[in-house]
C-alpha atoms as a PDB file:
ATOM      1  CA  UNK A   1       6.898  -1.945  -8.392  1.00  0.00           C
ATOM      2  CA  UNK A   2       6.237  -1.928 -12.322  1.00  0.00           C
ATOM      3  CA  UNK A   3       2.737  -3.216 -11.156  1.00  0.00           C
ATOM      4  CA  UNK A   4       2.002  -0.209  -7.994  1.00  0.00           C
ATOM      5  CA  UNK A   5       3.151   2.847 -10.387  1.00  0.00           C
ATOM      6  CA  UNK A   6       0.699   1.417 -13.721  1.00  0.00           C
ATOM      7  CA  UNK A   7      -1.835   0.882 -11.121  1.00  0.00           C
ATOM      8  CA  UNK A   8      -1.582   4.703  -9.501  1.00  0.00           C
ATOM      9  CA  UNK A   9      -1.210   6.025 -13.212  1.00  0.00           C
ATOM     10  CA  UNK A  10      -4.632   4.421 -14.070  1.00  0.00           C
ATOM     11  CA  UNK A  11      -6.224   6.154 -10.605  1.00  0.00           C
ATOM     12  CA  UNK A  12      -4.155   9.437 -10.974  1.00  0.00           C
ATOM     13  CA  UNK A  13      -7.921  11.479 -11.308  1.00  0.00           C
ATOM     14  CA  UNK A  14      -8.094  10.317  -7.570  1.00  0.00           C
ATOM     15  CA  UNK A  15      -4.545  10.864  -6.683  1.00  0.00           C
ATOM     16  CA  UNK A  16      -5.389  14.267  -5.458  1.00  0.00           C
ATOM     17  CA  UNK A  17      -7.382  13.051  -2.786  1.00  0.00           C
ATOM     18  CA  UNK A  18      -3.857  11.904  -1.583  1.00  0.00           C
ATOM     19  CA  UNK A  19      -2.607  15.377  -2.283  1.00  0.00           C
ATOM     20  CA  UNK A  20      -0.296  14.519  -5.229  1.00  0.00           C
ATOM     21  CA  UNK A  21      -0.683  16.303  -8.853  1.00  0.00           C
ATOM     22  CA  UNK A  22       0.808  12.931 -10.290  1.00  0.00           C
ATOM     23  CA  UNK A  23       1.391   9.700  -9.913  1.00  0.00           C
ATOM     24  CA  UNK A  24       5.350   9.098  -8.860  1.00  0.00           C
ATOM     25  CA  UNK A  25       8.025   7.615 -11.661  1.00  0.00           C
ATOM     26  CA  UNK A  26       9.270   3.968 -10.721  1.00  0.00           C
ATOM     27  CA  UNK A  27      12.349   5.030 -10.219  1.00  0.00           C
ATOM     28  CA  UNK A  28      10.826   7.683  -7.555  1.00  0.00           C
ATOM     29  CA  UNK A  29       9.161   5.324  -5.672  1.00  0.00           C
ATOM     30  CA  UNK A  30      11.940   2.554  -5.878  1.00  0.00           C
ATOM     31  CA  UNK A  31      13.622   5.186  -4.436  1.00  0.00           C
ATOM     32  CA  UNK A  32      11.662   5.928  -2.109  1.00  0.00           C
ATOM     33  CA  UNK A  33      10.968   2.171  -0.400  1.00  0.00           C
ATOM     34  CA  UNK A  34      14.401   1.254  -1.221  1.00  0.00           C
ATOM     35  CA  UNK A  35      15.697   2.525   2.512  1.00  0.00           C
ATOM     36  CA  UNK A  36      12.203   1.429   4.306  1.00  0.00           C
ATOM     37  CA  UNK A  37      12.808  -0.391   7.521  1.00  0.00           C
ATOM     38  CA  UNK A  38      10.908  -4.179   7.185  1.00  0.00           C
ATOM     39  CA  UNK A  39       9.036  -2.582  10.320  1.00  0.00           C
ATOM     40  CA  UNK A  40       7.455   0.007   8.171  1.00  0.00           C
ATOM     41  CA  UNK A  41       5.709  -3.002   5.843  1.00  0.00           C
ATOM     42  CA  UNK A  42       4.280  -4.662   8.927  1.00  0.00           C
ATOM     43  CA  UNK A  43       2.569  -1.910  10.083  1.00  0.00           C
ATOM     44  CA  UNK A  44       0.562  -1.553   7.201  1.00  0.00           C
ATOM     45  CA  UNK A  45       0.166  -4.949   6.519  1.00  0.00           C
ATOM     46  CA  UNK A  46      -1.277  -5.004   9.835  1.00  0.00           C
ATOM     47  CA  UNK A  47      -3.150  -1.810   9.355  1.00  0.00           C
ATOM     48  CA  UNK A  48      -4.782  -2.936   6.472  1.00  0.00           C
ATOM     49  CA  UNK A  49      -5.680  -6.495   7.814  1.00  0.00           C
ATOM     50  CA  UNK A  50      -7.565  -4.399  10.768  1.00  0.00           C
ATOM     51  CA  UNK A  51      -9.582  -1.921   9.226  1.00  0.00           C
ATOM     52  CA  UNK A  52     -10.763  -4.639   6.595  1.00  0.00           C
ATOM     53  CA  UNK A  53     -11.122  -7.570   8.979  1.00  0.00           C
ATOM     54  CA  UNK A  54     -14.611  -7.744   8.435  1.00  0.00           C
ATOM     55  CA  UNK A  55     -14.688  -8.187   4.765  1.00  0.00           C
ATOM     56  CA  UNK A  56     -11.866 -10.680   5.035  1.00  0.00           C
ATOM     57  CA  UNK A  57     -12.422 -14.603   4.848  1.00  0.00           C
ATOM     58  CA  UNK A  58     -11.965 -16.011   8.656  1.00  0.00           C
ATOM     59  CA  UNK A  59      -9.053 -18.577   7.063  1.00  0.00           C
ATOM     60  CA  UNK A  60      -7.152 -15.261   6.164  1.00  0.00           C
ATOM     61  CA  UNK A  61      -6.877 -13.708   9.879  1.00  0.00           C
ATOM     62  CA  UNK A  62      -6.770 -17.228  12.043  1.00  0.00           C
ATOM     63  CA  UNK A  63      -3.393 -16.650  13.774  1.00  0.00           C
ATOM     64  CA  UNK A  64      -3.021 -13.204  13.254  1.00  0.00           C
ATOM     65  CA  UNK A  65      -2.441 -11.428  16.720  1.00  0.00           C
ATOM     66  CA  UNK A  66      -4.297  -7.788  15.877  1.00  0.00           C
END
């Protein structure tokens, strides 16, 4: 989490384009994906894997049912 929150402070000039002033505190966001159903990670793993499926190397999606 240490890593997400140093990496959204770096971007926070294009944080507004996510409608946020500032990037979140750790604790904030720990808080935040603390009570996240596992359910909630596949879906944008799986999200993710779709919309950049054509940039990503064929051994990385062989198996995946998208």
């Amino acid at each position: 989490m240490t890593e997400i929150c140093e990496g959204l402070r770096a971007m926070s000039g294009k944080l507004n384009l996510l409608g946020l002033e500032k990037a979140p505190a750790k604790s904030t966001a720990c808080d935040g994906m603390r009570n996240r159903d596992s359910k909630f990670f596949e879906d944008v793993y799986f999200r993710l894997v779709r919309h950049y499926q054509s940039v990503l190397s064929d051994c990385r999606t062989i198996g995946l049912t998208i």
